[in-house]
Protein backbone atom coordinates (compact mmCIF):
# COMPACT_ATOMS: atom_id res chain seq x y z
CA UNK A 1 -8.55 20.62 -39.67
CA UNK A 2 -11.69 20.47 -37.54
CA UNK A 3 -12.37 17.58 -35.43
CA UNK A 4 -15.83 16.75 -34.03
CA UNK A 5 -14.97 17.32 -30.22
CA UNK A 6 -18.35 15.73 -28.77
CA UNK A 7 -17.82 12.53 -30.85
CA UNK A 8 -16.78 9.46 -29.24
CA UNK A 9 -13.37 8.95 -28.34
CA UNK A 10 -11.13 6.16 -29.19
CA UNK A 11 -8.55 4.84 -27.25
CA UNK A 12 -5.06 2.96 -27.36
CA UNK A 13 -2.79 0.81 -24.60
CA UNK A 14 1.30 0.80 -25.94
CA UNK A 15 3.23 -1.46 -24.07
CA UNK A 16 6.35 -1.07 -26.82
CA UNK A 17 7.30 2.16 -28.97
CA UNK A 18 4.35 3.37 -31.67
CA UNK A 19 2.32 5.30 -33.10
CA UNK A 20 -1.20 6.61 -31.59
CA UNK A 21 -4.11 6.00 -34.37
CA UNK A 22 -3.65 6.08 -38.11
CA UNK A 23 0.23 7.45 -39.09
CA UNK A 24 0.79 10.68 -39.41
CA UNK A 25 -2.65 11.94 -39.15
CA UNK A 26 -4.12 14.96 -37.19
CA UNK A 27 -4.77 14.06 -33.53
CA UNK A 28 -6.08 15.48 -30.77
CA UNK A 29 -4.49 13.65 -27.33
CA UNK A 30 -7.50 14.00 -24.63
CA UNK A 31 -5.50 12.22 -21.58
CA UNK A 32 -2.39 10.05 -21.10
CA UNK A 33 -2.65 7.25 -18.29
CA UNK A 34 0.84 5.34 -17.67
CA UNK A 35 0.79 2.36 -15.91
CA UNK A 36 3.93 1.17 -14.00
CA UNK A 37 4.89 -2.07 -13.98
CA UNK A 38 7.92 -3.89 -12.21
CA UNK A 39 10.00 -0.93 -13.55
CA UNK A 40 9.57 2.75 -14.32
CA UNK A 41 7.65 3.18 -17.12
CA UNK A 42 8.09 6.55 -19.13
CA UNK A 43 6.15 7.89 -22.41
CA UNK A 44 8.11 10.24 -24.57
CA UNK A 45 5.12 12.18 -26.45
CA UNK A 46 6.09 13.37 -29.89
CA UNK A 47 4.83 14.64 -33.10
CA UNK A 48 5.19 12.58 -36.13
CA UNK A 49 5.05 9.32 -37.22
CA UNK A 50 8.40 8.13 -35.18
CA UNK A 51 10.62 9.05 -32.03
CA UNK A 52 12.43 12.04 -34.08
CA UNK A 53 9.35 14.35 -34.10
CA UNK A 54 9.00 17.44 -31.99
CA UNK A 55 8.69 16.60 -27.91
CA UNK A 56 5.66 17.64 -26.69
CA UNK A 57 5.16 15.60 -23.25
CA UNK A 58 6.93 13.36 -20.82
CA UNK A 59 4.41 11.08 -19.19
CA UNK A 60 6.08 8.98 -16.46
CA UNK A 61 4.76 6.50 -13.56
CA UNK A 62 6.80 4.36 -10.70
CA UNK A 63 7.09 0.97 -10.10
CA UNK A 64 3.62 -0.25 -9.55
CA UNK A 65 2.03 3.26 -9.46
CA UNK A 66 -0.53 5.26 -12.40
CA UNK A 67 -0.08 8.53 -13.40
CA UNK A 68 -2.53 10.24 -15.62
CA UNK A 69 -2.52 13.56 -17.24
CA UNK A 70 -5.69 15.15 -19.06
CA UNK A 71 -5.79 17.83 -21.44
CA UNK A 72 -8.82 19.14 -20.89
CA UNK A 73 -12.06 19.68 -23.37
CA UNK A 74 -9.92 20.49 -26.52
CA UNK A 75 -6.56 18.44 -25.71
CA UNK A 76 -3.33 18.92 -27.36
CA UNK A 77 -3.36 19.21 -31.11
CA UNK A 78 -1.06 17.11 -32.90
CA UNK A 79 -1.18 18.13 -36.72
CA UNK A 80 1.21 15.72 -37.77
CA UNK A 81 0.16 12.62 -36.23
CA UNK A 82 1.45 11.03 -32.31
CA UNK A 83 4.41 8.70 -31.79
CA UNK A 84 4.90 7.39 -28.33
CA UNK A 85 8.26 5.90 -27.25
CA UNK A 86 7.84 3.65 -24.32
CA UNK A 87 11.44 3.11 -22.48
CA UNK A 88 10.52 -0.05 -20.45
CA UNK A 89 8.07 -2.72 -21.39
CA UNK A 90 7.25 -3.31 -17.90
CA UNK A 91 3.96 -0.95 -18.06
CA UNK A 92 1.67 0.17 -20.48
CA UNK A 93 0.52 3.28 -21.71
CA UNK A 94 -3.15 4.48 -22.69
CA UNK A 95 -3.75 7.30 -25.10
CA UNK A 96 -7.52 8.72 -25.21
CA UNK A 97 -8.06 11.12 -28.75
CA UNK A 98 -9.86 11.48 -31.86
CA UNK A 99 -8.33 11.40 -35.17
């Protein structure tokens, strides 16, 4: 699959368990910001179109805190789409990448 790398990128906020763009598609994941809220907010990063996929990255920020992670010019590839499961709803989580 080629993507257009110097198109523009879109971008998602999770606050609950999903999926990143359309299901199941080919993504590329640019950067991961997590916002902590009154709890520790964590991102389990997986391939697929649910939590069962393969783990690929554990985002994670404190209470009250941002942590962001970027994955340079070409990102991580994720060939069978991005699920995200969020284990507290006190924080969000924003996904840049291009479908």
């Amino acid at each position: 699959m080629a993507f257009n790398l110097d198109s523009p990128h879109t971008s998602v906020v999770l606050t609950a368990d999903g999926v990143v763009g359309t299901s199941g598609a080919d993504t590329v994941v640019f950067a991961i910001v997590v916002q902590g809220g009154s709890a520790v907010t964590k991102a389990d990063v997986t391939e697929g179109t649910d939590g069962t996929g393969t783990a690929r990255f554990l985002a994670t920020a404190g209470i009250n805190t941002t942590d962001s992670s970027f994955f340079g010019d070409k990102g991580l590839y994720f060939p069978g789409g991005v699920h995200l499961d969020i284990t507290t709803t006190a924080g969000s989580v924003t996904v840049v990448f291009n479908q």
